[in-house]
PDB file of N, CA and C in Angstrom:
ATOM      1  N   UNK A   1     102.471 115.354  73.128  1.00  0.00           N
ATOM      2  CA  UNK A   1     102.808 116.658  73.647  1.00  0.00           C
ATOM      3  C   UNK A   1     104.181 117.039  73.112  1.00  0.00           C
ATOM      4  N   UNK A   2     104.393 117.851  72.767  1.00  0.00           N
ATOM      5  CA  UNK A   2     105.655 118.942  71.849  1.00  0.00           C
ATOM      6  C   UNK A   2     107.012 118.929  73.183  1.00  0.00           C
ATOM      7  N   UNK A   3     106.325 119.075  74.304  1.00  0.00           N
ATOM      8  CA  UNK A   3     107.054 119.409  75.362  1.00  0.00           C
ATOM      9  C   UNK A   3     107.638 117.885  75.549  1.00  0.00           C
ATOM     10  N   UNK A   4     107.365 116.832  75.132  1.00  0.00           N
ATOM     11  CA  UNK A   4     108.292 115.480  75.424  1.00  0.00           C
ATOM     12  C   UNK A   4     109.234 115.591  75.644  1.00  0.00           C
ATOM     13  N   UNK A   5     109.869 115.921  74.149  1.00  0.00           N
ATOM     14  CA  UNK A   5     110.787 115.926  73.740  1.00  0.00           C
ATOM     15  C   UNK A   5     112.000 116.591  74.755  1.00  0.00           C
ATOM     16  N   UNK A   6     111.514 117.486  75.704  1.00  0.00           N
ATOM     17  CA  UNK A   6     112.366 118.465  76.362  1.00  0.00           C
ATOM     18  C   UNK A   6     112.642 117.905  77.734  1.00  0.00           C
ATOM     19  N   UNK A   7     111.363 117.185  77.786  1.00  0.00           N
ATOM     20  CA  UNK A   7     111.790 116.668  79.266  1.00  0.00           C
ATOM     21  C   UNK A   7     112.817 115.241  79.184  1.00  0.00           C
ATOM     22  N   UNK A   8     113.668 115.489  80.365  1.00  0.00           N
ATOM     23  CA  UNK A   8     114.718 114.126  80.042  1.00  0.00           C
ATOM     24  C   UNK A   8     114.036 113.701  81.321  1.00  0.00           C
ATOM     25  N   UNK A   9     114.675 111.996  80.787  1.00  0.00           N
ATOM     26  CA  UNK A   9     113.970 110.678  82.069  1.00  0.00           C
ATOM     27  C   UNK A   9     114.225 111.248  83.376  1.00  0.00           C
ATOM     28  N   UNK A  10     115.606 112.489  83.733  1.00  0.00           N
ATOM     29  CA  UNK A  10     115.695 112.678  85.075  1.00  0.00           C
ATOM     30  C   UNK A  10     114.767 113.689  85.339  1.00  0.00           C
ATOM     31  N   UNK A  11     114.272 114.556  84.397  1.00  0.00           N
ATOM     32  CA  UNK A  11     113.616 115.978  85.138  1.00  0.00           C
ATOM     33  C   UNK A  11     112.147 115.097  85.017  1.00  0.00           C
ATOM     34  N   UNK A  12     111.798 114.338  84.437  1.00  0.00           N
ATOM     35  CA  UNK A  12     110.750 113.465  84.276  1.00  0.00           C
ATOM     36  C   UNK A  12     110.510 113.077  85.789  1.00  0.00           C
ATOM     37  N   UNK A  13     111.091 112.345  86.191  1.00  0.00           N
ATOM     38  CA  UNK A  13     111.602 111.171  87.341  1.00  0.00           C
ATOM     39  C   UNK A  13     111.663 112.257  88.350  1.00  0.00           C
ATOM     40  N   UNK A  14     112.225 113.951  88.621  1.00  0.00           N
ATOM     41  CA  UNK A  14     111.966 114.816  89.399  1.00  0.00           C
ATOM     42  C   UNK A  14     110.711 115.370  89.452  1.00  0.00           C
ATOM     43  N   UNK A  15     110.053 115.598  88.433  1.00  0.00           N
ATOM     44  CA  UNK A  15     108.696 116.335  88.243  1.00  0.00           C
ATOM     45  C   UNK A  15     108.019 114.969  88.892  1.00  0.00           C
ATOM     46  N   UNK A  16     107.969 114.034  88.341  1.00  0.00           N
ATOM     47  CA  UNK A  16     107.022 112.684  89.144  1.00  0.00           C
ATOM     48  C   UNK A  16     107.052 112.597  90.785  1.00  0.00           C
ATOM     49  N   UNK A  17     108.463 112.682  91.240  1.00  0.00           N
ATOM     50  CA  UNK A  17     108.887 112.960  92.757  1.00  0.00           C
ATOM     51  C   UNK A  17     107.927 113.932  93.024  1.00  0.00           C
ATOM     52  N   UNK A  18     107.851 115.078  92.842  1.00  0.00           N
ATOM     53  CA  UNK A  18     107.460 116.250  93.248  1.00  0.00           C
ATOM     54  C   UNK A  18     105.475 116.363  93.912  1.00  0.00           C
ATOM     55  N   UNK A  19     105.946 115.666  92.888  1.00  0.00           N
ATOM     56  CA  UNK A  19     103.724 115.333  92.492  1.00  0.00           C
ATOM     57  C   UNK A  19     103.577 114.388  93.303  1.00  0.00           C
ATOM     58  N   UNK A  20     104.670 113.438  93.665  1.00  0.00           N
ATOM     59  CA  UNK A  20     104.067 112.124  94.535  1.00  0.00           C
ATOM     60  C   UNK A  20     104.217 112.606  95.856  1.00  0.00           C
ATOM     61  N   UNK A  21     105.408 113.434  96.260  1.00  0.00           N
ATOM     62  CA  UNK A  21     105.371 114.203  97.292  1.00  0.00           C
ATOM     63  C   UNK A  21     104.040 115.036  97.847  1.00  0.00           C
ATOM     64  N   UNK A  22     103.562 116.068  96.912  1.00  0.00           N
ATOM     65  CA  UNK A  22     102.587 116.572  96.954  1.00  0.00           C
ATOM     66  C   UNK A  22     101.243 115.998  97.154  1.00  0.00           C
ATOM     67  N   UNK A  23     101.026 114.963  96.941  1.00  0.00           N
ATOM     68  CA  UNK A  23     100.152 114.309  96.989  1.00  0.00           C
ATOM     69  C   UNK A  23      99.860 113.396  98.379  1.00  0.00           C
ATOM     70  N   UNK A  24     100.968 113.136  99.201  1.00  0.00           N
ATOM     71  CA  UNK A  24     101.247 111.953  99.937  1.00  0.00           C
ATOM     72  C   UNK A  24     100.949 113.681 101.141  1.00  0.00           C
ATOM     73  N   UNK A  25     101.537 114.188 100.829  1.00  0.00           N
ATOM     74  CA  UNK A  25     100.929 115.857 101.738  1.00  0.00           C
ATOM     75  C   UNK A  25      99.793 115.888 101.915  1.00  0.00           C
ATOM     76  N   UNK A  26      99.202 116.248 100.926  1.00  0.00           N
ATOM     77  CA  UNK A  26      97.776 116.328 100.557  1.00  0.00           C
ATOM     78  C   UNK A  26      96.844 115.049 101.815  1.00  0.00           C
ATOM     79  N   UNK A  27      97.127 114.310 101.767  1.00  0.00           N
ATOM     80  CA  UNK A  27      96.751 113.279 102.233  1.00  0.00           C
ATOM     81  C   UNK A  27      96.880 113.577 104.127  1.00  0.00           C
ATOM     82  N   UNK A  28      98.101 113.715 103.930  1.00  0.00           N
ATOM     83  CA  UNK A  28      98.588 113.795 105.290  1.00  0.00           C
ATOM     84  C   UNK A  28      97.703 114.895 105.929  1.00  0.00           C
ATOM     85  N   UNK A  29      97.664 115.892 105.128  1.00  0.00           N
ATOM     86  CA  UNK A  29      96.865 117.048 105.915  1.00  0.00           C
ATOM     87  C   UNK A  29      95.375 116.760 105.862  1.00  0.00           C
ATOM     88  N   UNK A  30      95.076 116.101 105.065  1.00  0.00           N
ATOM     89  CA  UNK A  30      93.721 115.859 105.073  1.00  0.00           C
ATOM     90  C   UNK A  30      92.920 114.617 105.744  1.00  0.00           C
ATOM     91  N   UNK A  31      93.245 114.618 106.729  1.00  0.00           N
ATOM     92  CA  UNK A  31      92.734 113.690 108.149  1.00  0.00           C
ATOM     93  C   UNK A  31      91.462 113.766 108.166  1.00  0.00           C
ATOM     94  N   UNK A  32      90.644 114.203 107.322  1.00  0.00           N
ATOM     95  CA  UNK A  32      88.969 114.393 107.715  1.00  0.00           C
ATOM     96  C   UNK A  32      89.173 113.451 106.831  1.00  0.00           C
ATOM     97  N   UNK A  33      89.193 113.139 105.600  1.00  0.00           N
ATOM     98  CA  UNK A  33      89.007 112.543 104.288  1.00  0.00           C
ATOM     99  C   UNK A  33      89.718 110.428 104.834  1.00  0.00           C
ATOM    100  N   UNK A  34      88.799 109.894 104.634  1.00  0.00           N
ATOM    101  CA  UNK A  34      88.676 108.633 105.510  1.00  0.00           C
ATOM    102  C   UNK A  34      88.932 107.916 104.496  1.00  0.00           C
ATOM    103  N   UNK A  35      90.156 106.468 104.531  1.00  0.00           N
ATOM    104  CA  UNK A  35      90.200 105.692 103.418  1.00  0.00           C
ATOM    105  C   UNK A  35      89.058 104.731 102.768  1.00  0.00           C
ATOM    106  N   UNK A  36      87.841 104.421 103.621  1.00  0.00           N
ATOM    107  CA  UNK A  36      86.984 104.285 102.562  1.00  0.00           C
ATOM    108  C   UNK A  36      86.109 104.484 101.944  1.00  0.00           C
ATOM    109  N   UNK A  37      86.567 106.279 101.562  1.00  0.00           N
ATOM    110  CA  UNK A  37      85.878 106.997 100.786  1.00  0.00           C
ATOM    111  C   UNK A  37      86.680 107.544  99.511  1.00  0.00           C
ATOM    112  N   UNK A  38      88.169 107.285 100.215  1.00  0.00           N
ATOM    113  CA  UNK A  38      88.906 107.129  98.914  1.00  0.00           C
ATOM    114  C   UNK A  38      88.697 106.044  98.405  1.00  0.00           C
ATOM    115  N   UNK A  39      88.752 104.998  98.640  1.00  0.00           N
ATOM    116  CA  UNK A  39      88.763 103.782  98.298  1.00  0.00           C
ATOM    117  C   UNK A  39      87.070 103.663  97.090  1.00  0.00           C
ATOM    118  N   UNK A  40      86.149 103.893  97.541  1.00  0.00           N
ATOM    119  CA  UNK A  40      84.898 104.262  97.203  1.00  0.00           C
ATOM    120  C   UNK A  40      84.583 105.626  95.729  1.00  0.00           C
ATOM    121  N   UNK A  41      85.443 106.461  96.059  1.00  0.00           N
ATOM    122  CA  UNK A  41      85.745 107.385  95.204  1.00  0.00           C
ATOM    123  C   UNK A  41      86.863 107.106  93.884  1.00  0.00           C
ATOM    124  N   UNK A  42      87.816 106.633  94.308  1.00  0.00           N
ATOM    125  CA  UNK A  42      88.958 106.517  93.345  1.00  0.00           C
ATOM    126  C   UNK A  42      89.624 104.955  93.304  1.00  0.00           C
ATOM    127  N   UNK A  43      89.373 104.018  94.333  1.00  0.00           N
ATOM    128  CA  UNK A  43      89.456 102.890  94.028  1.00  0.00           C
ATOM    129  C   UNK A  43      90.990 102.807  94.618  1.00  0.00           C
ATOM    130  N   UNK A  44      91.435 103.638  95.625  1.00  0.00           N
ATOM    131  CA  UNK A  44      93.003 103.384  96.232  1.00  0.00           C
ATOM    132  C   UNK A  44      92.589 104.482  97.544  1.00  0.00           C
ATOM    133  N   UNK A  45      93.597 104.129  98.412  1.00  0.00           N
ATOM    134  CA  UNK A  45      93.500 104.853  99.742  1.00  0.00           C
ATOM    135  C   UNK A  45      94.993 104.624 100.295  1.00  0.00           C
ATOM    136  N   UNK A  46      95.337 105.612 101.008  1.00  0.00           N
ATOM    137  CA  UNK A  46      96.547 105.322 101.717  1.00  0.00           C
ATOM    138  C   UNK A  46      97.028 104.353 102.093  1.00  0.00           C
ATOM    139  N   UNK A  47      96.687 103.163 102.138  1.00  0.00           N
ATOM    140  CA  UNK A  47      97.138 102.368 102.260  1.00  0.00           C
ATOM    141  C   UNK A  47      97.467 101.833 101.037  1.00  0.00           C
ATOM    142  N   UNK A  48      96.504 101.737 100.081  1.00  0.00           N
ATOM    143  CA  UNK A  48      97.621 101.125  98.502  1.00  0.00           C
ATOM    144  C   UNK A  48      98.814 102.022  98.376  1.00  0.00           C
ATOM    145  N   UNK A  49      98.693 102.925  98.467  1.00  0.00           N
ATOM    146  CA  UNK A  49      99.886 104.493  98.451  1.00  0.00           C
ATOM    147  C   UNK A  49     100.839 103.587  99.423  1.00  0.00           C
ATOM    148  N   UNK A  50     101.379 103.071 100.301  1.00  0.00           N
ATOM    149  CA  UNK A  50     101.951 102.779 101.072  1.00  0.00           C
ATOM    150  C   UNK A  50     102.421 101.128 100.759  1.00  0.00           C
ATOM    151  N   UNK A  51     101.481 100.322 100.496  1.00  0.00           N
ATOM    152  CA  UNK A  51     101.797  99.119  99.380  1.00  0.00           C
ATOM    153  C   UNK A  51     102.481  99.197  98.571  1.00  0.00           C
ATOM    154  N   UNK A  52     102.182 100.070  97.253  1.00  0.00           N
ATOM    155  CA  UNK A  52     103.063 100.683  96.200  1.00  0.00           C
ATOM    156  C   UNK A  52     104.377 101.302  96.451  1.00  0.00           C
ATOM    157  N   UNK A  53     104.440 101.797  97.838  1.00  0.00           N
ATOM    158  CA  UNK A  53     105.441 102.435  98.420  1.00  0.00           C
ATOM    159  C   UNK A  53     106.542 100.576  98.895  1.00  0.00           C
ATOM    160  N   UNK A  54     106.306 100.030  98.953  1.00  0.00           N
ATOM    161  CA  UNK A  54     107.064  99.032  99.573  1.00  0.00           C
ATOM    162  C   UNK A  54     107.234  98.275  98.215  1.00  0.00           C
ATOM    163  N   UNK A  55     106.619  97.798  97.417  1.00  0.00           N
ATOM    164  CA  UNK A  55     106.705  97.255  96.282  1.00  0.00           C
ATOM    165  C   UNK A  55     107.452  97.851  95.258  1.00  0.00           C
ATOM    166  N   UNK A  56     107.629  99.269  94.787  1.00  0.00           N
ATOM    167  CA  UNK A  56     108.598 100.324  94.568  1.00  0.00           C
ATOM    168  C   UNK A  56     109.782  99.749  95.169  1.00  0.00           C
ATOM    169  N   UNK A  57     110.366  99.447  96.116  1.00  0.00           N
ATOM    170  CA  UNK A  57     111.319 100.037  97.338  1.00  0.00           C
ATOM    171  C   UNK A  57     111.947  98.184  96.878  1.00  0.00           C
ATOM    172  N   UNK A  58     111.047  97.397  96.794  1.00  0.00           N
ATOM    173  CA  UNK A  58     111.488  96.242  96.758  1.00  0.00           C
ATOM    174  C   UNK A  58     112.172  95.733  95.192  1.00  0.00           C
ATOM    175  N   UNK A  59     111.303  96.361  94.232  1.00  0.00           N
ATOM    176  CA  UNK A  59     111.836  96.661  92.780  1.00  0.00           C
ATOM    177  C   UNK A  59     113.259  96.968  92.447  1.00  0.00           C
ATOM    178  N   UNK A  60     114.217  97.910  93.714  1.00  0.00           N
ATOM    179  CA  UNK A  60     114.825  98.946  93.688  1.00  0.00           C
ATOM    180  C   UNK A  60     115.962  97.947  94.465  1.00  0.00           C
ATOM    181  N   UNK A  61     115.485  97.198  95.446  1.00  0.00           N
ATOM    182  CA  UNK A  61     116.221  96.320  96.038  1.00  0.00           C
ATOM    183  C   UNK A  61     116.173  96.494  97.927  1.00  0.00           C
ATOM    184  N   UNK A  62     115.323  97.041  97.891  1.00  0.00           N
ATOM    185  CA  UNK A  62     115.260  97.706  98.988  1.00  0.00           C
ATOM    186  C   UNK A  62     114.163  96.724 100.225  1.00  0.00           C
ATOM    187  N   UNK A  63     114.541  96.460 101.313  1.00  0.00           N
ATOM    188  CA  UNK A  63     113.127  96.350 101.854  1.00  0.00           C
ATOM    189  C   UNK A  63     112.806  97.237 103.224  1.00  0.00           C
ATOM    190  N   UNK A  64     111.820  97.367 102.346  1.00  0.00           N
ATOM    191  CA  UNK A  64     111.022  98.561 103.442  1.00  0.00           C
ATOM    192  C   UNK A  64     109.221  97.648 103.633  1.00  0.00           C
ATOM    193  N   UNK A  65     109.428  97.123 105.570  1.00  0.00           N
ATOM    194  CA  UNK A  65     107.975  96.630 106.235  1.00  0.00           C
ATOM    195  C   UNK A  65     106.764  97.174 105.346  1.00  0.00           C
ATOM    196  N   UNK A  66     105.603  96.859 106.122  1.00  0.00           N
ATOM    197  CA  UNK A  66     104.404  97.356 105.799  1.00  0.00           C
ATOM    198  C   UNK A  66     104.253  98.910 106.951  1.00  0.00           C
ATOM    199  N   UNK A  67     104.722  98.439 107.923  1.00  0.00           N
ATOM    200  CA  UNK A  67     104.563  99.231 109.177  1.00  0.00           C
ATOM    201  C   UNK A  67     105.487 100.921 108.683  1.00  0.00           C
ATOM    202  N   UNK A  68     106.762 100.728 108.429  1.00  0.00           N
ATOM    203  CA  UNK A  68     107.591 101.568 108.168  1.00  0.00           C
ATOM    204  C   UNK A  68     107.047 101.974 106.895  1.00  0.00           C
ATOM    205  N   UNK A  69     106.648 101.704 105.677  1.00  0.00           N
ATOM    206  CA  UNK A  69     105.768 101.745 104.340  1.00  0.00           C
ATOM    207  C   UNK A  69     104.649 103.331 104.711  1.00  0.00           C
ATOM    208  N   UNK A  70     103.810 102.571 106.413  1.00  0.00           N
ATOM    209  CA  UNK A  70     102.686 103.350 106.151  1.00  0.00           C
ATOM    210  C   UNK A  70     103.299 104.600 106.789  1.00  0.00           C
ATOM    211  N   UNK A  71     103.573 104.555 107.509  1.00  0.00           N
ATOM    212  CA  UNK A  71     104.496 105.373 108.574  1.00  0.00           C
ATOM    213  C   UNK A  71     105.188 106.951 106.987  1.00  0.00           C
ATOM    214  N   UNK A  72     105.846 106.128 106.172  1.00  0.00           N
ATOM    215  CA  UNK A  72     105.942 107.348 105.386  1.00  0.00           C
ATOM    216  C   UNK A  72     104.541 107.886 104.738  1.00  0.00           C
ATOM    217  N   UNK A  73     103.886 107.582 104.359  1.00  0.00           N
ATOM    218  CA  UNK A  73     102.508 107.834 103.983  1.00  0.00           C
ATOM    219  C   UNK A  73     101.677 108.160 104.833  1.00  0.00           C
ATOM    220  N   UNK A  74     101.163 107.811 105.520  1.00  0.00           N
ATOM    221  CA  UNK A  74     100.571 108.520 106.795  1.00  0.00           C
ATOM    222  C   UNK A  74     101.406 109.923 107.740  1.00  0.00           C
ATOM    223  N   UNK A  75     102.671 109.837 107.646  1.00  0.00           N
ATOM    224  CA  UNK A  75     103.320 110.899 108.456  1.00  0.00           C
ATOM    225  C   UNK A  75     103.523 110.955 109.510  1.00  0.00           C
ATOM    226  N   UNK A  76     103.150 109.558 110.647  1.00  0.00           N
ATOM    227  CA  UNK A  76     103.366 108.890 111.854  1.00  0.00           C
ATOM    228  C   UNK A  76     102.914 107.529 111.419  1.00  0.00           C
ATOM    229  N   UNK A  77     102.907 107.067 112.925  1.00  0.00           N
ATOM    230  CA  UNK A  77     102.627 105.529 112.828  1.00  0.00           C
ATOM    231  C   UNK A  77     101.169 104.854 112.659  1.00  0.00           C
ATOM    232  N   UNK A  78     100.837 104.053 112.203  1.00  0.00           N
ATOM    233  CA  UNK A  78      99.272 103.733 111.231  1.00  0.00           C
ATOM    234  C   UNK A  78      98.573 103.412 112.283  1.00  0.00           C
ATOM    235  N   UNK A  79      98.822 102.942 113.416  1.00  0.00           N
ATOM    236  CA  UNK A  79      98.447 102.970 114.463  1.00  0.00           C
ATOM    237  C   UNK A  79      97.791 104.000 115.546  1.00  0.00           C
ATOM    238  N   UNK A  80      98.677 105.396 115.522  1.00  0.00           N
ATOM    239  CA  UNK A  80      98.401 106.374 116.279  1.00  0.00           C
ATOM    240  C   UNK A  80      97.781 107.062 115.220  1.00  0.00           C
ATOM    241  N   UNK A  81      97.678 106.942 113.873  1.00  0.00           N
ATOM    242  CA  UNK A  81      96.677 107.922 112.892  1.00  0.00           C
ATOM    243  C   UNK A  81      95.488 107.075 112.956  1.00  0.00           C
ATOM    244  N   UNK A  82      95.191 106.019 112.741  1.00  0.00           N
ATOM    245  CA  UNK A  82      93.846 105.054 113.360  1.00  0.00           C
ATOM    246  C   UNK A  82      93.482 105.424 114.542  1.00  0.00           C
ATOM    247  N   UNK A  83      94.016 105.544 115.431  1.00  0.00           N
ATOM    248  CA  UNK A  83      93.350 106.212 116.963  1.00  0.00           C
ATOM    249  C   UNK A  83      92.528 107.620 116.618  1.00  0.00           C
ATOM    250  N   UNK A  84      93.515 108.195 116.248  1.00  0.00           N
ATOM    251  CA  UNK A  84      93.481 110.035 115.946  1.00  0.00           C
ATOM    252  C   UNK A  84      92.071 110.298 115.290  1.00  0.00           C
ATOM    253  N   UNK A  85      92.753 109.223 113.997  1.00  0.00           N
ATOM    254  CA  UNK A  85      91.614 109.855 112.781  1.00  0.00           C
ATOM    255  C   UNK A  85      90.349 109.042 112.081  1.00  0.00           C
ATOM    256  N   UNK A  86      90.654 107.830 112.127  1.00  0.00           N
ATOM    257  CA  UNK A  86      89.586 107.117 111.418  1.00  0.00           C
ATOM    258  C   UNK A  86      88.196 106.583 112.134  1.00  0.00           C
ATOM    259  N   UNK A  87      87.461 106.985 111.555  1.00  0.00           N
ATOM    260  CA  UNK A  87      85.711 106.924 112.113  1.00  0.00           C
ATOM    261  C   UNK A  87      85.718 105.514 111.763  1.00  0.00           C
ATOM    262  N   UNK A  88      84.688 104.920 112.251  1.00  0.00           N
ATOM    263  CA  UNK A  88      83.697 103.733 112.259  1.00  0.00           C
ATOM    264  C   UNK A  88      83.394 104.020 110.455  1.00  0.00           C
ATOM    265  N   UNK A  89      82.968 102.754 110.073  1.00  0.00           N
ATOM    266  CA  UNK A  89      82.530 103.263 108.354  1.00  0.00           C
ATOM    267  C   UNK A  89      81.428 102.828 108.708  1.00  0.00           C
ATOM    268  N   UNK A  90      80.362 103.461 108.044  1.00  0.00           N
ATOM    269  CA  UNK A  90      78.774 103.501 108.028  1.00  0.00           C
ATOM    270  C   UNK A  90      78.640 102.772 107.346  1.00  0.00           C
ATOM    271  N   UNK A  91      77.201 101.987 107.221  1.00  0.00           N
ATOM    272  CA  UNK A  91      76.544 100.784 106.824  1.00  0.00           C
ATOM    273  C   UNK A  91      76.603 101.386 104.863  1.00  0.00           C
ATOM    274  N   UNK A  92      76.356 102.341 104.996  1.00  0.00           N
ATOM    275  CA  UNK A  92      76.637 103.280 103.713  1.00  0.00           C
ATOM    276  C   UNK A  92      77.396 102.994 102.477  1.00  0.00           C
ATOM    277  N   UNK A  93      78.618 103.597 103.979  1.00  0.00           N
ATOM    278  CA  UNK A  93      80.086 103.592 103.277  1.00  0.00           C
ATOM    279  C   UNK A  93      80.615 102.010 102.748  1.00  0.00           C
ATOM    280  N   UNK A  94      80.037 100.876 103.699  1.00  0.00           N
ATOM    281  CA  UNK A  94      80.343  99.265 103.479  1.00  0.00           C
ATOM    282  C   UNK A  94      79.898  98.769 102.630  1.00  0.00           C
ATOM    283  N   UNK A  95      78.252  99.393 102.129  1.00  0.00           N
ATOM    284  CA  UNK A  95      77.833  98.954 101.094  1.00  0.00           C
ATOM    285  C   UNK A  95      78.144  99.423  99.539  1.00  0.00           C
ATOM    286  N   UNK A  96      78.659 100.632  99.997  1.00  0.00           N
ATOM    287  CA  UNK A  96      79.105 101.012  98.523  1.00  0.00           C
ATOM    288  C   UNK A  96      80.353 100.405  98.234  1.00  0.00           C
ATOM    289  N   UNK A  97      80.975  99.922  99.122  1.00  0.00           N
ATOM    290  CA  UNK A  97      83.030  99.418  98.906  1.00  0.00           C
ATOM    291  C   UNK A  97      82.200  97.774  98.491  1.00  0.00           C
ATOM    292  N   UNK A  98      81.800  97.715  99.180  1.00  0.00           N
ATOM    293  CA  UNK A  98      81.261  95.735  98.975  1.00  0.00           C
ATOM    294  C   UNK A  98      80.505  95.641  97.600  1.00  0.00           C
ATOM    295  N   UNK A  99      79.780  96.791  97.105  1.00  0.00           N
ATOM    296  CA  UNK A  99      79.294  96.783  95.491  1.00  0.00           C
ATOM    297  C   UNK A  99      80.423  96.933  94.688  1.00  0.00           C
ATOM    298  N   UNK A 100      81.631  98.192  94.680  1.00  0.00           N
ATOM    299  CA  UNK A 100      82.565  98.283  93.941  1.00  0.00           C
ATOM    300  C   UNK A 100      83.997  96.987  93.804  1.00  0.00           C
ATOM    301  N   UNK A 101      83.924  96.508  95.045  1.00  0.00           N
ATOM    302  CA  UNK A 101      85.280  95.858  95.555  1.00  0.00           C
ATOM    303  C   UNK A 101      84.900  94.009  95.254  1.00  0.00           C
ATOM    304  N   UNK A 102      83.286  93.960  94.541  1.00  0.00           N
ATOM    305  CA  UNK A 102      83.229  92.492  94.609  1.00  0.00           C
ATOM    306  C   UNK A 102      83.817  91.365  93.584  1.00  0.00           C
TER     307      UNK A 102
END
């Protein structure tokens, strides 16, 4: 891409922020959409998002829990969004993660 050249590692590293932001939104608002159908669909679910989020953080020098991890990714605590939001997974949904995930 022509446009490389223009972007520097920081507006790079801002534009990447922006999108990961957007995305971790995306998520947040979308409480119908169940992790293992992401998981099933794209092969990651909020919770790798939140893994990656601590493993990042630890790279950096940082430590950030699993608990506090999901807590930014989820947008409360993984606990009270499991109450709220997550269904039972159908015999369906188990068999398709147990074909992809073996």
């Amino acid at each position: 891409m022509e446009n490389d050249t223009l972007l520097t590692n920081q507006i790079k590293l801002e534009i990447e922020s922006i999108v990961f932001k957007r995305l971790v939104s995306h998520l947040q608002n979308r409480t119908d959409v169940q992790n293992i159908d992401l998981m099933n669909l794209s092969g990651f679910c909020r919770n790798c998002l939140s893994n990656w989020y601590m493993e990042a953080s630890e790279e950096k020098g940082i430590k950030i829990d699993k608990e506090n991890a999901r807590e930014i990714i989820y947008g409360m605590p993984h606990k009270i969004w499991k109450d709220k939001f997550q269904k039972d997974a159908t015999p369906e949904q188990m068999n398709k993660f147990d074909e992809k995930h073996k």
